[in-house]
Structure formats: structure tokens, C-alpha cells
Protein backbone atom coordinates (compact mmCIF):
# COMPACT_ATOMS: atom_id res chain seq x y z
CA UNK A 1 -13.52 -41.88 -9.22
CA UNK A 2 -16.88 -40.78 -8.57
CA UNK A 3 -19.88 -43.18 -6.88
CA UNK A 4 -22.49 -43.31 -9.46
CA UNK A 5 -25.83 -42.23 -8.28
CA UNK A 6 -29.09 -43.91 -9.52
CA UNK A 7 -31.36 -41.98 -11.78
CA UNK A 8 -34.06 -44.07 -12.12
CA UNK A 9 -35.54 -47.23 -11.22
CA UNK A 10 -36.96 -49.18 -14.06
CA UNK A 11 -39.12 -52.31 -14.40
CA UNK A 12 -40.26 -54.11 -17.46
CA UNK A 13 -44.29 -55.42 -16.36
CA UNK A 14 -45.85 -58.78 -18.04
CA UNK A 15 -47.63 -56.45 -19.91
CA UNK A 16 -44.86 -55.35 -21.97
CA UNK A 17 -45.13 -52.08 -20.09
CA UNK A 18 -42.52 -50.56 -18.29
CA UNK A 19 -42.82 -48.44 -15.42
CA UNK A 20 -40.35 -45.75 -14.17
CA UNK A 21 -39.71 -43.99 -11.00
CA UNK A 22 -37.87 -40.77 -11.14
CA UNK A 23 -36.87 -39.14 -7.92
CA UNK A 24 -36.23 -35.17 -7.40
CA UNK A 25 -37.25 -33.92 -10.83
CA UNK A 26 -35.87 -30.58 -11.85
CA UNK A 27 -37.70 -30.27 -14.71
CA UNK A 28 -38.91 -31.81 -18.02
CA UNK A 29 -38.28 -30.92 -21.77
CA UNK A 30 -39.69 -31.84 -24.71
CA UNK A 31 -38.15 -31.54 -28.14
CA UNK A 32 -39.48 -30.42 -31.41
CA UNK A 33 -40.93 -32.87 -33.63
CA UNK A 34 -38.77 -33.75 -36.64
CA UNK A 35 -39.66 -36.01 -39.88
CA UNK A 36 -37.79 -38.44 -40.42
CA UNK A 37 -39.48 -39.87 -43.39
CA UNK A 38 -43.03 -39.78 -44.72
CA UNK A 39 -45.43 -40.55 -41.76
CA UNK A 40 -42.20 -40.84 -39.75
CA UNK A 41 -41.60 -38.47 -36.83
CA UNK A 42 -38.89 -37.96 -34.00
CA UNK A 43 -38.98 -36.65 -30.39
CA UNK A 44 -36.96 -36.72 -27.11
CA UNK A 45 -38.16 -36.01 -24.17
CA UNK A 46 -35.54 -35.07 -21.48
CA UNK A 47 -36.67 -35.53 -17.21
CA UNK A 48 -33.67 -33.38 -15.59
CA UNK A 49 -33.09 -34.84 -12.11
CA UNK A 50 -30.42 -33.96 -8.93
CA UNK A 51 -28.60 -36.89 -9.99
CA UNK A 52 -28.89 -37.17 -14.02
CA UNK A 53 -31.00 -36.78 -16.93
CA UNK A 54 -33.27 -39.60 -18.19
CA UNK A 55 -34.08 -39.08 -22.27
CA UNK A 56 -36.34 -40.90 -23.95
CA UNK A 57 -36.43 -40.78 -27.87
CA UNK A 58 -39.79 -41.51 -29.46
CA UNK A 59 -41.02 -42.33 -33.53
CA UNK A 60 -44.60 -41.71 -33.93
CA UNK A 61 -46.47 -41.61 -36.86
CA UNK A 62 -47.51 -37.87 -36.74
CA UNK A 63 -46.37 -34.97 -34.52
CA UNK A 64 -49.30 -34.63 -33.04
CA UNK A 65 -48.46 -37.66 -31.06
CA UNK A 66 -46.24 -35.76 -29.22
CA UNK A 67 -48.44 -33.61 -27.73
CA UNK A 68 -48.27 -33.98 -23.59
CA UNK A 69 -51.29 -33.50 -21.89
CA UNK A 70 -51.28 -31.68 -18.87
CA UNK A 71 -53.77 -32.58 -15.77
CA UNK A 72 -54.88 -29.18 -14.23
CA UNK A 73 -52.75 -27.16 -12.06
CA UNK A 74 -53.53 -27.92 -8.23
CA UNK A 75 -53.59 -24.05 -6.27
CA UNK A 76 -50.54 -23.18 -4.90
CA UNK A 77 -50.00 -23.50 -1.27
């Protein structure tokens, strides 16, 4: 049997936040937006790692909620 491996760390804040850390990312997909319903949308969002995959699936209101804003690109080294 295979050792599991941890893919994340997560901890629920007084806040009723929760904050996630996610070691050696490979990458990170997003989904299309689907309607579920009027003013009822779907999305996952998918963090690839060395050890696993962490998905999260998220209802909005609109797509647009969806939309991921990037910070700008720092130069490449």
C-alpha cells in the first residue's frame, strides 16, 4: 500500500475564512462556467501539484464571477 502524501494544508480562521497552502504547484485550471439554473452558475478550479490535485467547485451568481485576476508578470530571470 502506498504512504499517502499531503496535498495541502488547510485551516479554517475565526473569520470564517480558510486559508490554504499548496506546495510545488504544477499548474492551475479553471473550468468553463456552466448554468445551473437562472442566476445560478458552476465552476471548478483544479491546482495540479507533485503530490495531488486540489479542486475546488464554486456557485456564483453570474459567470463573470469567475473571472481570475492576474497580478502582472514579474521579468523573467
Amino acid at each position: 500500500m502506498e504512504k499517502a502524501q499531503p496535498v495541502a494544508s488547510v485551516c479554517f480562521l475565526d473569520n470564517r475564512s480558510i486559508s490554504m497552502d499548496i506546495e510545488n504547484v504544477h499548474a492551475i485550471e479553471s473550468g468553463v462556467p456552466m448554468r445551473l439554473g437562472e442566476n445560478e452558475w458552476f465552476c471548478e478550479l483544479l491546482i495540479r501539484t507533485a503530490t495531488g490535485t486540489v479542486a475546488l467547485q464554486m456557485l456564483a451568481d453570474h459567470p463573470d464571477r469567475f473571472f481570475v485576476r492576474m497580478p502582472d508578470a514579474p521579468a523573467e530571470e
